[in-house]
Protein backbone atom coordinates (compact mmCIF):
# COMPACT_ATOMS: atom_id res chain seq x y z
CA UNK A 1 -3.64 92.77 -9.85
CA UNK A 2 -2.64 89.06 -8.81
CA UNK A 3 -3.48 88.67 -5.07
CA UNK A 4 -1.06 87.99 -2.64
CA UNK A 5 -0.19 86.25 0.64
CA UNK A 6 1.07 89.62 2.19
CA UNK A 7 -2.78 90.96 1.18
CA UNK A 8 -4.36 87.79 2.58
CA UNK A 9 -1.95 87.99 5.88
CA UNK A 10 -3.23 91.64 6.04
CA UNK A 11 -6.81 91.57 5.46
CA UNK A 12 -6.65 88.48 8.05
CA UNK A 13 -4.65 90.23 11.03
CA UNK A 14 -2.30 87.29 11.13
CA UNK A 15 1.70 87.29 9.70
CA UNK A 16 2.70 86.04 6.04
CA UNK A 17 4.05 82.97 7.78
CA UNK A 18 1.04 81.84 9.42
CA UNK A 19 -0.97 82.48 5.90
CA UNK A 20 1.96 80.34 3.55
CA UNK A 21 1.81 77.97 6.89
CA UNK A 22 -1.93 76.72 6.07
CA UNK A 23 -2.34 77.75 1.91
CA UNK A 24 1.02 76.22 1.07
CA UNK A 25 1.81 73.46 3.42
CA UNK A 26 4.81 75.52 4.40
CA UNK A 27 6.47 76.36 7.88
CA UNK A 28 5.95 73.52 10.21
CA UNK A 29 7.23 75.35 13.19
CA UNK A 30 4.58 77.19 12.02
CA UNK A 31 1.29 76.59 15.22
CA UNK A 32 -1.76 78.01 13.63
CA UNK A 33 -5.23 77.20 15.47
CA UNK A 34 -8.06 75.12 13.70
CA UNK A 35 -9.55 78.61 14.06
CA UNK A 36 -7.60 80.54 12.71
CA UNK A 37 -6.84 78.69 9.78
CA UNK A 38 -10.61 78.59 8.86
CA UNK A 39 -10.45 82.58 8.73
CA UNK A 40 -7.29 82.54 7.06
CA UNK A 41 -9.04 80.13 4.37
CA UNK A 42 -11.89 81.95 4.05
CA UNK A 43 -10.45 85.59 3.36
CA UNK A 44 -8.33 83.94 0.52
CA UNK A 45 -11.48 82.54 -0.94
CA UNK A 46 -12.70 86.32 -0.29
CA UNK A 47 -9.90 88.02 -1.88
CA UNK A 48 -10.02 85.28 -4.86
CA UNK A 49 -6.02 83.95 -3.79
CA UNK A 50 -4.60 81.82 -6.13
CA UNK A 51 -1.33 80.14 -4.94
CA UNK A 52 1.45 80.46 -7.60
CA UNK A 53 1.48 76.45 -7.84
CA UNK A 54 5.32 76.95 -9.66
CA UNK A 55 6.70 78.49 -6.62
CA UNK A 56 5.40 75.89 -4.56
CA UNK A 57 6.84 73.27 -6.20
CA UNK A 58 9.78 74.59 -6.32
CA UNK A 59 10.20 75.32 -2.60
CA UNK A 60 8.45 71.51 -1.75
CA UNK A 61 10.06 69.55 -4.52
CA UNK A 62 6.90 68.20 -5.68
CA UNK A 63 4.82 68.94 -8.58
CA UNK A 64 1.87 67.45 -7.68
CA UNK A 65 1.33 64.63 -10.97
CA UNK A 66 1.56 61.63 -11.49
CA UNK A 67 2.10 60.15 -14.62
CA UNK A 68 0.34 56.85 -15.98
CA UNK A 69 2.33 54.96 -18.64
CA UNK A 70 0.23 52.66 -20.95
CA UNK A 71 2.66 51.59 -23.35
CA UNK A 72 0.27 49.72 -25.48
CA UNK A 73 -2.39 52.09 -25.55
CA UNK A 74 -5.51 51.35 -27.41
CA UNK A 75 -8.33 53.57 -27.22
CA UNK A 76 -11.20 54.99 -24.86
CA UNK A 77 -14.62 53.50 -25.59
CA UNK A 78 -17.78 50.95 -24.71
CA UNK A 79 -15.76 48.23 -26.43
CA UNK A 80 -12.46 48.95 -24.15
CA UNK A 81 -13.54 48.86 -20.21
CA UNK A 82 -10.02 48.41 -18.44
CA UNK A 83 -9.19 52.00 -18.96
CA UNK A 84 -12.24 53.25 -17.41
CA UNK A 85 -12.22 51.06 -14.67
CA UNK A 86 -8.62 51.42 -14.35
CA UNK A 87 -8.92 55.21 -14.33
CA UNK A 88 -11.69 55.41 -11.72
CA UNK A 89 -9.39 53.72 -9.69
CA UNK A 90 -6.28 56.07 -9.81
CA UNK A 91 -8.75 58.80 -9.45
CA UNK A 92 -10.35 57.81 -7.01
CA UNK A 93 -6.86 57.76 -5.07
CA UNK A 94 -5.24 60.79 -6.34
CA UNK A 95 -7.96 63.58 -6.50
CA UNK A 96 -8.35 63.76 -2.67
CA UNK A 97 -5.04 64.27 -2.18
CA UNK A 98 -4.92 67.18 -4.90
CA UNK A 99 -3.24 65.12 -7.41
CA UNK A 100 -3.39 65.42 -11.09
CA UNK A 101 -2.50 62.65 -13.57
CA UNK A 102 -1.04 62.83 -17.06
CA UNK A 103 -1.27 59.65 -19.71
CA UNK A 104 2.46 58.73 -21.54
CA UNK A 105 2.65 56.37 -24.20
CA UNK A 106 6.07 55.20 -22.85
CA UNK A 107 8.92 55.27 -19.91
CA UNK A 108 11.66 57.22 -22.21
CA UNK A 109 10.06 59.96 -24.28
CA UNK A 110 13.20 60.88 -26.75
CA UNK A 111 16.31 59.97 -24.77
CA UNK A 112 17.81 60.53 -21.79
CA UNK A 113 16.71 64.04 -21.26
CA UNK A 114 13.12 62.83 -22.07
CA UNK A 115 12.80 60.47 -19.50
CA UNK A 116 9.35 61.12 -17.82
CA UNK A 117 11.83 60.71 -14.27
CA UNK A 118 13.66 63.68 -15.28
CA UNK A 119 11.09 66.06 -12.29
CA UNK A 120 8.06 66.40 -14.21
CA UNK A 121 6.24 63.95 -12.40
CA UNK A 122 6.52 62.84 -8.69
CA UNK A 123 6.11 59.16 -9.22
CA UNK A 124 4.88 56.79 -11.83
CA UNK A 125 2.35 54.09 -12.42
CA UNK A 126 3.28 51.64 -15.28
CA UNK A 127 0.74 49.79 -16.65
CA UNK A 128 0.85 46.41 -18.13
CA UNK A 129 4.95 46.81 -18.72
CA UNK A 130 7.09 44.97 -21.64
CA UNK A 131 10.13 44.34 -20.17
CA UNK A 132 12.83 45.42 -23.21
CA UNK A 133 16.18 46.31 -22.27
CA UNK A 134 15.27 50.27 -22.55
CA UNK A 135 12.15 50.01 -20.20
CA UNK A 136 13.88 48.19 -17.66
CA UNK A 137 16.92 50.59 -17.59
CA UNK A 138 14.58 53.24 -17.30
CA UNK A 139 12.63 51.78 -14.50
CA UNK A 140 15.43 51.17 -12.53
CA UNK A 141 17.07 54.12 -12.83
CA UNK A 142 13.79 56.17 -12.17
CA UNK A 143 14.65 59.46 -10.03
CA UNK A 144 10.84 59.04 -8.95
CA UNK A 145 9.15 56.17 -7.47
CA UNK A 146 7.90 54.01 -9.69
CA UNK A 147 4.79 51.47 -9.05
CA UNK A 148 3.66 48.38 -11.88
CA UNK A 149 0.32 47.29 -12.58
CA UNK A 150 -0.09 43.38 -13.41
CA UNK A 151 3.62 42.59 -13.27
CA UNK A 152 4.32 39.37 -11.21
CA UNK A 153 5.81 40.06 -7.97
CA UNK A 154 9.19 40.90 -8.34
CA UNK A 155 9.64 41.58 -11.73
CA UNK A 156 11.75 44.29 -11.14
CA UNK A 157 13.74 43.97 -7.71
CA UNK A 158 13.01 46.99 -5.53
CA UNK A 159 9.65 47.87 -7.30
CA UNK A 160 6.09 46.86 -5.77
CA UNK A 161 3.61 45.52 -7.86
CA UNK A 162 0.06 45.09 -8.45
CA UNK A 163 -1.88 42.44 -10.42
CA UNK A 164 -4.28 39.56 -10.52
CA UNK A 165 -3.11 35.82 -9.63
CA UNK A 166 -3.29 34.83 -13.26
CA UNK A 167 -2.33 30.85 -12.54
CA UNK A 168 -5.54 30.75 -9.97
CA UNK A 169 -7.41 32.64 -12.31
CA UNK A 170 -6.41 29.93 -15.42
CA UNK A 171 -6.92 27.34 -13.25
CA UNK A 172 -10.56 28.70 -12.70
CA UNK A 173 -11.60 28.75 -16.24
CA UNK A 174 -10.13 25.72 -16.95
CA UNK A 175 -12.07 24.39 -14.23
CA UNK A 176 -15.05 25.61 -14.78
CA UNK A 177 -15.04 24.73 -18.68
CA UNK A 178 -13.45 20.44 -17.69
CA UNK A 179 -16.40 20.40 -15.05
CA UNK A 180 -18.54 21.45 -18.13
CA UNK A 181 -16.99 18.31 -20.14
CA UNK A 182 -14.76 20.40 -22.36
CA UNK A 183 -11.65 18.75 -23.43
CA UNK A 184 -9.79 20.53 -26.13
CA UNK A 185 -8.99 24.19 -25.35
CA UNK A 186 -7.30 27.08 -26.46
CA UNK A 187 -6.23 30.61 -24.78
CA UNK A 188 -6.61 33.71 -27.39
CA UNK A 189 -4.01 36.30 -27.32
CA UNK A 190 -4.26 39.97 -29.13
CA UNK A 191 -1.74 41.84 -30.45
CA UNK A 192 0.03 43.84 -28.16
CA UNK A 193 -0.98 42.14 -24.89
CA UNK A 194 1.08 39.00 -26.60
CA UNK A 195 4.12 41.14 -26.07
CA UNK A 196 2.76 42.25 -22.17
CA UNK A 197 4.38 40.25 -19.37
CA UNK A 198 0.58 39.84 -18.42
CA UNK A 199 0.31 38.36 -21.58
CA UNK A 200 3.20 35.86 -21.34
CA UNK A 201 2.10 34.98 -17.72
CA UNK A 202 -1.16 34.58 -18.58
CA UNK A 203 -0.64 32.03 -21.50
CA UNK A 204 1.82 30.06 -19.65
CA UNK A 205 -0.79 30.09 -17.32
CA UNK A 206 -3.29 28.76 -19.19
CA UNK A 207 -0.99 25.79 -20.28
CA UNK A 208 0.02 25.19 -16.81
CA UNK A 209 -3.96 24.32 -16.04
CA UNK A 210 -4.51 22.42 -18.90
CA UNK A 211 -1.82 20.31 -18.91
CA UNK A 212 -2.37 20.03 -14.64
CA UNK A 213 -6.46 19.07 -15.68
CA UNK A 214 -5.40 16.69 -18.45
CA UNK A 215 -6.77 17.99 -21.24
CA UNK A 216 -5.60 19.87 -24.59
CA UNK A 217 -4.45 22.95 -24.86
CA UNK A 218 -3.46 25.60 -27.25
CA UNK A 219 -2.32 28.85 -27.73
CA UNK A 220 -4.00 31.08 -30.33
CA UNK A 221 -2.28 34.44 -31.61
CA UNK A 222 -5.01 36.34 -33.28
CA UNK A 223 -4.05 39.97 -35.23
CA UNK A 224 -7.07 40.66 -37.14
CA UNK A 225 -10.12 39.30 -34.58
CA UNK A 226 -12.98 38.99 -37.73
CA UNK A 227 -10.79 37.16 -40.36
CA UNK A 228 -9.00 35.07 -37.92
CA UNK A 229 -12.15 34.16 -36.49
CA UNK A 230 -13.03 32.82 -39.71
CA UNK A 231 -10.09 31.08 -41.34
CA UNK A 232 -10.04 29.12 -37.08
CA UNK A 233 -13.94 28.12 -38.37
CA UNK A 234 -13.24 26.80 -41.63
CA UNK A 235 -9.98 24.98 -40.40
CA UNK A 236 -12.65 23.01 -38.27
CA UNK A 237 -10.81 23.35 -35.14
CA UNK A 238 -10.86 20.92 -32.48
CA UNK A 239 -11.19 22.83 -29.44
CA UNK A 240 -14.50 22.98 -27.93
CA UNK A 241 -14.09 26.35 -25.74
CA UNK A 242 -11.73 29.45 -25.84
CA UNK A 243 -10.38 31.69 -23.35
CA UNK A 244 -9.93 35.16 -23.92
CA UNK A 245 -7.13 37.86 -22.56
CA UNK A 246 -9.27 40.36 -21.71
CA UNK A 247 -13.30 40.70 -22.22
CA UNK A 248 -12.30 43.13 -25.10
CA UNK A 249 -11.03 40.51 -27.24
CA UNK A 250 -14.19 38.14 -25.78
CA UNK A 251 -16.23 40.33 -27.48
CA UNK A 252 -15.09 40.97 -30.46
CA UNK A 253 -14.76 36.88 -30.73
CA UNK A 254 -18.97 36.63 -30.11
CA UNK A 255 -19.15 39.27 -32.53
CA UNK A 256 -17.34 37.48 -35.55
CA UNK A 257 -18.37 34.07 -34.29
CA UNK A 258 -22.47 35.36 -34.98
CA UNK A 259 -21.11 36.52 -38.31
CA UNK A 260 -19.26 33.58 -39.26
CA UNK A 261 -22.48 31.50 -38.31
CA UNK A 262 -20.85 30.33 -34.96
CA UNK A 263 -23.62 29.52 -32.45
CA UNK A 264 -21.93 30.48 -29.36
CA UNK A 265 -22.29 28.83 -26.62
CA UNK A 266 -24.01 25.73 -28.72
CA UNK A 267 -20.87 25.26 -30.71
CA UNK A 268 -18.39 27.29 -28.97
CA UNK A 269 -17.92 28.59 -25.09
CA UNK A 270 -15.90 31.72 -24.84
CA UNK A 271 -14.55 33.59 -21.41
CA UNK A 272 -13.11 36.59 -20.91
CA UNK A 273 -11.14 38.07 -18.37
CA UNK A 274 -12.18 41.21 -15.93
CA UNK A 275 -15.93 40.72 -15.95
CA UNK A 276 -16.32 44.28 -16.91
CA UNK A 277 -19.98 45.61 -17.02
CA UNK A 278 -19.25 44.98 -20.71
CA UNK A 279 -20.09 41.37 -19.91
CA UNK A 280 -23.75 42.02 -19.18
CA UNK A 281 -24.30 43.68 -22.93
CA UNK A 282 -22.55 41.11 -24.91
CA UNK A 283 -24.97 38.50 -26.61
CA UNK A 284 -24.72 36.24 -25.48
CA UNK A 285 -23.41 37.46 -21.79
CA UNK A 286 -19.98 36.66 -20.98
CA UNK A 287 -18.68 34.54 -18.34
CA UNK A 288 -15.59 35.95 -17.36
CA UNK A 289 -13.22 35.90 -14.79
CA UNK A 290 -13.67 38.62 -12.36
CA UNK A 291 -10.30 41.30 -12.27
CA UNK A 292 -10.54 44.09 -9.89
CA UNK A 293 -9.08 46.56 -12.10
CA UNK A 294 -10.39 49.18 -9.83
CA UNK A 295 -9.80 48.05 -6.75
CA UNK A 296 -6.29 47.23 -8.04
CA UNK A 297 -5.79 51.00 -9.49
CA UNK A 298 -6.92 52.55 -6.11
CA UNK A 299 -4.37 50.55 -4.15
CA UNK A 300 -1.41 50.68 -6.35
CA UNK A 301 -1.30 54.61 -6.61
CA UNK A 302 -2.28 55.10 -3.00
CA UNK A 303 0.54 53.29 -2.47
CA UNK A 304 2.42 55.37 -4.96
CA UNK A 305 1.26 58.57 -2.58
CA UNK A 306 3.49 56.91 0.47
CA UNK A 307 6.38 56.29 -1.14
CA UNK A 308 5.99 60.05 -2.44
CA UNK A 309 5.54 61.61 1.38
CA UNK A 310 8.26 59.02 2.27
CA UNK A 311 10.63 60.83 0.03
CA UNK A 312 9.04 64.47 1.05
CA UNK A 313 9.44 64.12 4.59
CA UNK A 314 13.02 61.93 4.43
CA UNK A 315 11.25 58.95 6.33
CA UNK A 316 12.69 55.43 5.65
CA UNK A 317 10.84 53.64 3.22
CA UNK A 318 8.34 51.08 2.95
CA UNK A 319 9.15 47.71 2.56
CA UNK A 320 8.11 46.58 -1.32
CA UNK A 321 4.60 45.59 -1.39
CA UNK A 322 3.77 43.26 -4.14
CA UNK A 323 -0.18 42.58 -3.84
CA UNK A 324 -1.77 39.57 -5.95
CA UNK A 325 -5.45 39.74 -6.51
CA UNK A 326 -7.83 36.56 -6.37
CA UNK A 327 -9.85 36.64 -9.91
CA UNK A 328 -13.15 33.89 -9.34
CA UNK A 329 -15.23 33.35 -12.19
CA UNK A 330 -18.79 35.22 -12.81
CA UNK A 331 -20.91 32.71 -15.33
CA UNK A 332 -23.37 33.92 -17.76
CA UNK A 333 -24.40 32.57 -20.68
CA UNK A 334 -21.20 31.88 -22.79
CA UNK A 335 -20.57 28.45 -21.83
CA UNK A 336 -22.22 25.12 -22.10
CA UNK A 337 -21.04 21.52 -22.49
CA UNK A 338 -19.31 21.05 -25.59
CA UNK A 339 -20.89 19.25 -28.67
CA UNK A 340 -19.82 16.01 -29.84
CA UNK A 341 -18.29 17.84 -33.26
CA UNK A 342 -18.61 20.91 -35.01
CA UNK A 343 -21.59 21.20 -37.36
């Protein structure tokens, strides 16, 4: 037979109040000592309590998730490091305050009555947003607090943001590959992150830096990473270097340049973007500009947690926080000066 509080206030010599008081957060009128709360703690753990986690929700309005929306959603694995890192980082925020997370593919799950605002969740952290009509609708009608990971500041009025400074970070590998004696350059885009606001800022970025450095630069849209590696060799291209989204797509570009007989850096330099750990087992090792994808996560759903106890207790809220990370560049051994010509 299910335990209850009345057994626990029992067994402890103390009321039901005093018992809901320190197990369920409930009755702040509610003085119990340091004490006594101890005892009351451990005759639950005694009596093997389990609070009816429905209940409380219901009677604190909170359901203790948070849901993380990757729209663009690839897959777990060696070859994909953002998710890890980025998951560490909400963990490590949510978990001590006896949060659980859920992963959505999207803001609107089948309509209006599917919206993940509609009280299954007590906030939500978006992750690298498209901005379509629907998605911004739904983000600004949100019923929950909603938080964006690398949106610019104030993408969406009212909503605080997280993300890297992506025209310092441009400017960096640009940089890093003119001091180097590179002159033609492009930035390689994936499908979906072309779609990404990320994405867009990113490339227009990029061309920002090159055309501020005096130099050429390009923008490469690249679907199938193997075959487009190879029809860019055999149209003897004239850039000299590439940039990379993320360290994913870096990769993957060593991977089909060594196929396609690509000596890279000798004949091509290559960076990526979030100097991952990924970057140490790549051959050869990527430079890459450093993203704190972690660090980022942690802050943006701790930040999520005040706006929720804002709401909980009726406190006024925060002002919006929009927080731009600095992103320097880690060099390994994917860059060199450029060659006169491709062989």
């Amino acid at each position: 037979m299910r335990t209850t509080i009345r057994d626990v206030a029992e067994a402890a010599g103390v009321s039901a109040m005093a018992v809901s008081a320190v197990l369920n957060g409930t009755g702040r009128n509610v003085k119990v000592s340091r004490e006594k709360a101890e005892h009351i703690r451990r005759v639950a753990r005694e009596l093997r309590y389990q609070p009816n986690n429905l209940a409380r929700s219901l009677r604190s309005r909170k359901t203790g998730m948070i849901g993380v929306v990757f729209q663009h959603f690839d897959r777990f694995g060696e070859e994909q490091p953002y998710y890890p890192q980025l998951l560490n980082g909400v963990m490590a925020a949510l978990f001590p305050a006896e949060y659980t997370l859920a992963l959505c593919p999207k803001l609107s799950m089948g309509g209006e009555a599917g919206s993940i605002s509609d009280g299954r969740f007590d906030g939500i952290l978006w992750c690298r947003p498209d901005f379509n009509e629907a998605s911004l609708d739904d983000i600004q009608n949100s019923n929950v607090p909603v938080v964006m990971m690398h949106a610019p500041p104030g993408s969406v009025p009212g909503v605080p943001t997280f993300c890297a400074d992506n025209y310092a970070a441009m400017k960096t590998a640009v940089g890093h590959l003119v001091q180097l004696g590179h002159q033609h350059i492009a930035f390689v885009i994936d499908d979906p992150n072309v779609v990404t606001v990320e994405g867009q800022t990113r490339s227009e970025a990029f061309l920002m830096a090159t055309k501020a450095a005096n130099i050429q630069g390009d923008v490469l849209f690249w679907t199938q990473t193997a075959s487009d590696v190879a029809s860019y060799v055999a149209s003897r291209p004239p850039h000299t270097a590439l940039v990379c989204f993320s360290d994913t797509l870096a990769g993957n570009v060593l991977l089909a340049c060594e196929r396609c007989g690509v000596s890279v850096p000798r004949d091509l330099s290559v960076v990526g973007f979030d100097s991952s750990s990924f970057c140490e087992g790549t051959r050869p090792r990527l430079t890459s500009l450093n993203q704190p994808v972690e660090r980022m996560a942690k802050a943006a759903t701790t930040h999520l947690l005040t706006l929720i106890q804002e709401i909980a207790e009726s406190t006024p809220p925060s002002p919006t926080v929009s927080s731009v990370y600095d992103c320097p560049i880690d060099v390994r051994d994917s860059t060199a000066p450029p060659r006169s010509s491709w062989k």
